[in-house]
N, C-alpha and C. Protein backbone atom coordinates (compact mmCIF):
# COMPACT_ATOMS: atom_id res chain seq x y z
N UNK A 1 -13.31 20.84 31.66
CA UNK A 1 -12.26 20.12 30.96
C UNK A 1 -10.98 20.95 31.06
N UNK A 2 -9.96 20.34 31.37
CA UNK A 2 -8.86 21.02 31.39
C UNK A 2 -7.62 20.92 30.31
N UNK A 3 -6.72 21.83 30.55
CA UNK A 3 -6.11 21.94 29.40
C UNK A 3 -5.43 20.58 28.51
N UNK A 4 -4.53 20.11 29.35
CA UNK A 4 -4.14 18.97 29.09
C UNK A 4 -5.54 17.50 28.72
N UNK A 5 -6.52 17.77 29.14
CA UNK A 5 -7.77 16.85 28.18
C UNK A 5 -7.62 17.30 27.25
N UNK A 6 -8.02 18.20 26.65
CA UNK A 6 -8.21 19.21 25.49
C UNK A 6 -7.00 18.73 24.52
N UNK A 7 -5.82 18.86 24.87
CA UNK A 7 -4.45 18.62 23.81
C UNK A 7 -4.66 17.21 23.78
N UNK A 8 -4.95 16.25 24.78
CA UNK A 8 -4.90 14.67 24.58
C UNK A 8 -6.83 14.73 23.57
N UNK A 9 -7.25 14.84 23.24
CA UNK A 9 -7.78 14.99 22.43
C UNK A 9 -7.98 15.11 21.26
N UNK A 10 -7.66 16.27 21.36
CA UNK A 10 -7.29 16.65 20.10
C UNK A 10 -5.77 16.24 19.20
N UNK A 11 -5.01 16.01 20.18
CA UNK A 11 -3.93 15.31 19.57
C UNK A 11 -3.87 14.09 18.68
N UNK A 12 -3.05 13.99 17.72
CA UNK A 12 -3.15 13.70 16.27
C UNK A 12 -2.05 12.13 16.49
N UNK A 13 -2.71 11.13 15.56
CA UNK A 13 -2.45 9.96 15.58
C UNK A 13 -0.94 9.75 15.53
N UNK A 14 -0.75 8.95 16.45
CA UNK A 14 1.30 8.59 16.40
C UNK A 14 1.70 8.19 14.73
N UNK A 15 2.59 8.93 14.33
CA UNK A 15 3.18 8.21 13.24
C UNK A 15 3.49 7.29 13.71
N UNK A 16 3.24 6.43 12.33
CA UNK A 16 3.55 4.44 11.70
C UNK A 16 4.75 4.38 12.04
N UNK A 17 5.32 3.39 12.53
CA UNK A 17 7.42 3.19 12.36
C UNK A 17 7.18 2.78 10.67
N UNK A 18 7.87 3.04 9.58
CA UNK A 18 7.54 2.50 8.56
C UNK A 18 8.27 0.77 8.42
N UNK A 19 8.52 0.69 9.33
CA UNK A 19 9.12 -0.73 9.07
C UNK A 19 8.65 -1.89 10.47
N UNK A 20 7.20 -1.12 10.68
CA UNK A 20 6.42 -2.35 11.59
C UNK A 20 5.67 -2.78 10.09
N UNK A 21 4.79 -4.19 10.78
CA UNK A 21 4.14 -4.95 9.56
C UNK A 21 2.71 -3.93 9.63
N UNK A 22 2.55 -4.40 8.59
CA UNK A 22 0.80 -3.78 8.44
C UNK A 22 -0.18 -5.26 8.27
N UNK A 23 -0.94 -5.19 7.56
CA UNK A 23 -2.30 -5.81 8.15
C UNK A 23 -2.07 -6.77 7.19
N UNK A 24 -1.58 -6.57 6.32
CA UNK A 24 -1.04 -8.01 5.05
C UNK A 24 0.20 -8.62 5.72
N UNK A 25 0.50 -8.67 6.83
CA UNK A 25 2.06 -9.42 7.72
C UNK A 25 3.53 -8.36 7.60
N UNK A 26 4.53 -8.27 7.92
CA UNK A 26 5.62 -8.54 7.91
C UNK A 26 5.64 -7.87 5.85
N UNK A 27 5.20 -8.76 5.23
CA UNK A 27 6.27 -8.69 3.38
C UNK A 27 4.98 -8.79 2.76
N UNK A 28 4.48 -7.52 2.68
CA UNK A 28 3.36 -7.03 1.08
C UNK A 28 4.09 -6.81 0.09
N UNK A 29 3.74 -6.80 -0.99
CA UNK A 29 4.53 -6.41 -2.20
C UNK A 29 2.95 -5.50 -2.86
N UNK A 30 3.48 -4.38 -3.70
CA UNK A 30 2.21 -3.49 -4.25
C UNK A 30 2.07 -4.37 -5.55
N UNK A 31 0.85 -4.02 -6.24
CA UNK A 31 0.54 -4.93 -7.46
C UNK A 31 1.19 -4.30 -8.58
N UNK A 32 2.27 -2.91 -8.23
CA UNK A 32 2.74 -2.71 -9.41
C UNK A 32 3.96 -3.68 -9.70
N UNK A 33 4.64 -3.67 -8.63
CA UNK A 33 5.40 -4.47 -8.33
C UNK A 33 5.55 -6.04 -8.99
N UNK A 34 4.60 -6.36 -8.13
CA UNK A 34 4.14 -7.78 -8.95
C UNK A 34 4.05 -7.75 -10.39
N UNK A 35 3.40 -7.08 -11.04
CA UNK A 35 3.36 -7.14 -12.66
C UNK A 35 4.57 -6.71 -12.92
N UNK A 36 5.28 -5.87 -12.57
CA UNK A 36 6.98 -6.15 -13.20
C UNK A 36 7.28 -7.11 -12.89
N UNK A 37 7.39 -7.90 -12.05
CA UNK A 37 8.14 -9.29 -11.97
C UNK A 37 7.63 -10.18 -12.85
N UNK A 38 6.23 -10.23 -12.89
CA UNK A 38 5.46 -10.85 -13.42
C UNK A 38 5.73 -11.17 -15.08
N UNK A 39 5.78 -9.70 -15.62
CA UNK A 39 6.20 -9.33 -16.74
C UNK A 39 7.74 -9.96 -17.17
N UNK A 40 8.47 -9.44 -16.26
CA UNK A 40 10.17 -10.51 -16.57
C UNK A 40 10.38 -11.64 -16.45
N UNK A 41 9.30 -12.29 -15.86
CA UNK A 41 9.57 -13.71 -15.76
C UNK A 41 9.03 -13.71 -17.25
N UNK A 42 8.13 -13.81 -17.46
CA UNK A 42 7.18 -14.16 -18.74
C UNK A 42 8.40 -13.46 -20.23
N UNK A 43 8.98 -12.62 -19.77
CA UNK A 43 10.10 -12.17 -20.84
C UNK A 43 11.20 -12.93 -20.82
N UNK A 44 11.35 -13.39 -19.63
CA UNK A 44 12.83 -14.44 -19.67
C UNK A 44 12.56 -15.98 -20.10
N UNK A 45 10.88 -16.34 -19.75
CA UNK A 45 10.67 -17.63 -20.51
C UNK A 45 10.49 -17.38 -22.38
N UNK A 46 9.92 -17.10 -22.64
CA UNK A 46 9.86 -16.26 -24.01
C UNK A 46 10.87 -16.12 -24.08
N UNK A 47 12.09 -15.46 -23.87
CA UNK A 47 13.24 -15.54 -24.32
C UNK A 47 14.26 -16.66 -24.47
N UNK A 48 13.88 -17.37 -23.33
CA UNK A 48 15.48 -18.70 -23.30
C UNK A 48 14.69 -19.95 -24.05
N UNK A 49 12.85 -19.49 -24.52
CA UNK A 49 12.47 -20.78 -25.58
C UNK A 49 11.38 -21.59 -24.86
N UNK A 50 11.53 -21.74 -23.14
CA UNK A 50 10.14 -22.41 -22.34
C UNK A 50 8.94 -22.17 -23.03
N UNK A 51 8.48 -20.66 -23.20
CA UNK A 51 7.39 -20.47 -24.27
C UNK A 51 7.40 -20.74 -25.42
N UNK A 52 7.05 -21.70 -26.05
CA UNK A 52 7.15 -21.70 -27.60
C UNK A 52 7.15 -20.74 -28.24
N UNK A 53 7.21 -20.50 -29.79
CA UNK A 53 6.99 -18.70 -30.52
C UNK A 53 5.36 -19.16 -30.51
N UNK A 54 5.23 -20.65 -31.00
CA UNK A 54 3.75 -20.33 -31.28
C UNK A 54 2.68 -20.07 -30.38
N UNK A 55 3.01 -19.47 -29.73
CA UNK A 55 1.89 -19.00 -28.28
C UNK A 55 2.17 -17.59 -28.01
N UNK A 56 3.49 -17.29 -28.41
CA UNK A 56 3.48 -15.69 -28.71
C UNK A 56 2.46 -15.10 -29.65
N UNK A 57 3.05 -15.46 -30.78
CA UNK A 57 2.38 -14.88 -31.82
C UNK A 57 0.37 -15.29 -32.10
């Protein structure tokens, strides 16, 4: 085996471009993510009255 086998070998995986898609497409969002949004929507209905109080409380 020669040298250059040896380095292609052992040589270490290409960094990701961070802005190719991954395996969820193109636009993942993390689930923390989501529950903040999640959370402000549900605070802005509750707030402007869509939620009744009596389903708050």
């Amino acid at each position: 085996m020669s040298a250059s086998d040896a380095a292609r070998i052992t040589s270490a995986a290409p960094e990701r471009d961070p802005s190719a898609p991954d395996s969820a497409g193109k636009f993942s969002i993390n689930e923390d993510w989501l529950a903040v949004i999640t959370g402000l929507v549900l605070l802005t209905l509750a707030l402007t009255g869509i939620i009744p109080p009596g389903v708050i409380q």
